[in-house]
C-alpha atoms as a PDB file:
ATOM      1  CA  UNK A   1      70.652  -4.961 171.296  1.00  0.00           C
ATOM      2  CA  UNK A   2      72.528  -3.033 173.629  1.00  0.00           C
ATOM      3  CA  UNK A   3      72.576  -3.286 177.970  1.00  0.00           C
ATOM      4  CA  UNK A   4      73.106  -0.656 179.707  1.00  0.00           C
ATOM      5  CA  UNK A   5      74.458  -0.763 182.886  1.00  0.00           C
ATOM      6  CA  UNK A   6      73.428   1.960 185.522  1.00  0.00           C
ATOM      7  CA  UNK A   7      76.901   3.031 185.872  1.00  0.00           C
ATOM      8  CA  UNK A   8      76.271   4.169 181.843  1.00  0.00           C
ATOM      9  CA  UNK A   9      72.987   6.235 182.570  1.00  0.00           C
ATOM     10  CA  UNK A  10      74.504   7.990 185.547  1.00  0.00           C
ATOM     11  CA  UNK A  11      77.336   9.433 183.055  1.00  0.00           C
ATOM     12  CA  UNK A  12      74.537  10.464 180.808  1.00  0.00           C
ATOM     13  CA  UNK A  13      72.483  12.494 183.636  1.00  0.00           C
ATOM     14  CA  UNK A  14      74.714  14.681 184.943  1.00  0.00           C
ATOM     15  CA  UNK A  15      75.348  16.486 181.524  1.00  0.00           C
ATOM     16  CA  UNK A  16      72.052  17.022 180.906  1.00  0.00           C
ATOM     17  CA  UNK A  17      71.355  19.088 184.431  1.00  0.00           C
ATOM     18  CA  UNK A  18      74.053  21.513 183.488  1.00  0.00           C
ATOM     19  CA  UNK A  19      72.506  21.386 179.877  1.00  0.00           C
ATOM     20  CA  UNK A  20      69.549  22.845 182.077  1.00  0.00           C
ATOM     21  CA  UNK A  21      71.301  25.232 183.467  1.00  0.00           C
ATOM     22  CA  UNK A  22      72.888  27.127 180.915  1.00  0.00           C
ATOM     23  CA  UNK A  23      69.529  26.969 178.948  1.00  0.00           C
ATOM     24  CA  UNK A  24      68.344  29.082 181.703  1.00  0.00           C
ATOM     25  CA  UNK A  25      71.170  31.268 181.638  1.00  0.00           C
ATOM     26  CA  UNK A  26      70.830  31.808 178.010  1.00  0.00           C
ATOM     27  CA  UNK A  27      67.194  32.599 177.960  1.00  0.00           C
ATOM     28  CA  UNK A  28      67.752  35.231 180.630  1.00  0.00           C
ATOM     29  CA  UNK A  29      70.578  36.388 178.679  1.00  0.00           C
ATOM     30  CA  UNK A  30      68.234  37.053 175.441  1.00  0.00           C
ATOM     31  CA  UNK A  31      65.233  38.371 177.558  1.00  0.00           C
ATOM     32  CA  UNK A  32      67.412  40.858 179.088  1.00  0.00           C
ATOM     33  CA  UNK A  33      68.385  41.876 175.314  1.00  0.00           C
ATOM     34  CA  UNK A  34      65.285  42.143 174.543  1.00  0.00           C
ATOM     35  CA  UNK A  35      64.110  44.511 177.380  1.00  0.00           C
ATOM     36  CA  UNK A  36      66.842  46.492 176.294  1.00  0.00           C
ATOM     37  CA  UNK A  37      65.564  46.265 173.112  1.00  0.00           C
ATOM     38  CA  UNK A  38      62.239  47.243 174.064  1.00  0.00           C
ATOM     39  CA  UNK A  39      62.975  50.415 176.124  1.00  0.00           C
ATOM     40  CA  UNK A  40      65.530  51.472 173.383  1.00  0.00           C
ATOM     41  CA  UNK A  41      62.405  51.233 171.234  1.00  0.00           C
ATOM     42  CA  UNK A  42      60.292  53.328 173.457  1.00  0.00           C
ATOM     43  CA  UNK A  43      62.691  56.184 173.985  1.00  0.00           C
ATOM     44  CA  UNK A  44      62.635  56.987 169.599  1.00  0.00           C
ATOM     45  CA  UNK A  45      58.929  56.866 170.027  1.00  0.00           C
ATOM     46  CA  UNK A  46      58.617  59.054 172.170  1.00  0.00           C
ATOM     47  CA  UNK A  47      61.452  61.310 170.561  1.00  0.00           C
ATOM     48  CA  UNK A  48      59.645  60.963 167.432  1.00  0.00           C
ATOM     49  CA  UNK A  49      56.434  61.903 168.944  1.00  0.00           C
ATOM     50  CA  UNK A  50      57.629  64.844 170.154  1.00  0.00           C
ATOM     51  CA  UNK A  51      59.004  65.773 166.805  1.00  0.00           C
ATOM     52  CA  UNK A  52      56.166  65.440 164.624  1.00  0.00           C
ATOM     53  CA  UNK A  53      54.403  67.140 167.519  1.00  0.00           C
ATOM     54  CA  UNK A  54      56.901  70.365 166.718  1.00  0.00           C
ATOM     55  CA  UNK A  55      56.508  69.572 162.957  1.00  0.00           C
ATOM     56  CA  UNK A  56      52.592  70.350 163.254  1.00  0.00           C
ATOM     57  CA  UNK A  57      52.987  73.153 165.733  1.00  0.00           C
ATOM     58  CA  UNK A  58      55.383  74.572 163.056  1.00  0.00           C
ATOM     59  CA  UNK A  59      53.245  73.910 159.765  1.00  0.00           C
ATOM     60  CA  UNK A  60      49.975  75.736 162.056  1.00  0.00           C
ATOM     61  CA  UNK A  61      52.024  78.782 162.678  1.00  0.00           C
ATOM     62  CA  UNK A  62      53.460  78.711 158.837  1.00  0.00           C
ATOM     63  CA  UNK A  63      50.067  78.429 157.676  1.00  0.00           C
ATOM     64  CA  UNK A  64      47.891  80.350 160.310  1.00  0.00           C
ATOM     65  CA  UNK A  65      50.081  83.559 159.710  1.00  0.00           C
ATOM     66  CA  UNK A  66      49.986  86.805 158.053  1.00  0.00           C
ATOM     67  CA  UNK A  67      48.769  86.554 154.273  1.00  0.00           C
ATOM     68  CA  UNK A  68      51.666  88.384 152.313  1.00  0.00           C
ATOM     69  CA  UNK A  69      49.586  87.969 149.103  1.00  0.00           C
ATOM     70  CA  UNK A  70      46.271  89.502 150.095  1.00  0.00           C
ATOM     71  CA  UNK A  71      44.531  92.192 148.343  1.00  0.00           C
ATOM     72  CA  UNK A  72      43.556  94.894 150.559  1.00  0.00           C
ATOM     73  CA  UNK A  73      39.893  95.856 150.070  1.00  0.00           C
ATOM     74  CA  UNK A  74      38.375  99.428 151.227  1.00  0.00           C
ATOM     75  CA  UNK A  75      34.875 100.709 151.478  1.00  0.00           C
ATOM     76  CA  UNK A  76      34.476 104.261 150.197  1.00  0.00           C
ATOM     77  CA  UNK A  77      31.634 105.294 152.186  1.00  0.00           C
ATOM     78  CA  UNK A  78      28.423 107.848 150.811  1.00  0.00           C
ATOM     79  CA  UNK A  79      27.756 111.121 152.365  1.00  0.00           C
END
């Protein structure tokens, strides 16, 4: 088995605080990525929204208009 002196663990502290810090960095990194992520996300669902909004408004008016095909019915009325 192994001793240790204290001069040993000192060598093997100091890495591990910097360790710490660039764990830190790195998760900021990737939650500012995915923020980005996130409000590039929200911006084509909106877009898309507003596209299948103009989609339906579209189909209504294609659908709601004049009948081209209609048979024109008139009353002949008695004297």
């Amino acid at each position: 088995m192994k001793i240790r002196s204290k001069k040993s663990e000192c060598a093997f502290a100091t890495p591990k605080r910097s360790e710490g810090g660039m764990a830190t960095v790195i998760f900021i990194a990737l939650l500012a990525i995915m923020m980005i992520l996130v409000t590039a996300e929200t911006r084509a669902l909106i877009r898309l929204h507003q596209e299948v909004k103009l989609l339906e408004r579209q189909q209504l008016k294609r659908l709601n208009g004049p009948q081209t095909n209609t048979v024109a019915i008139t009353t002949i009325q008695a004297k």
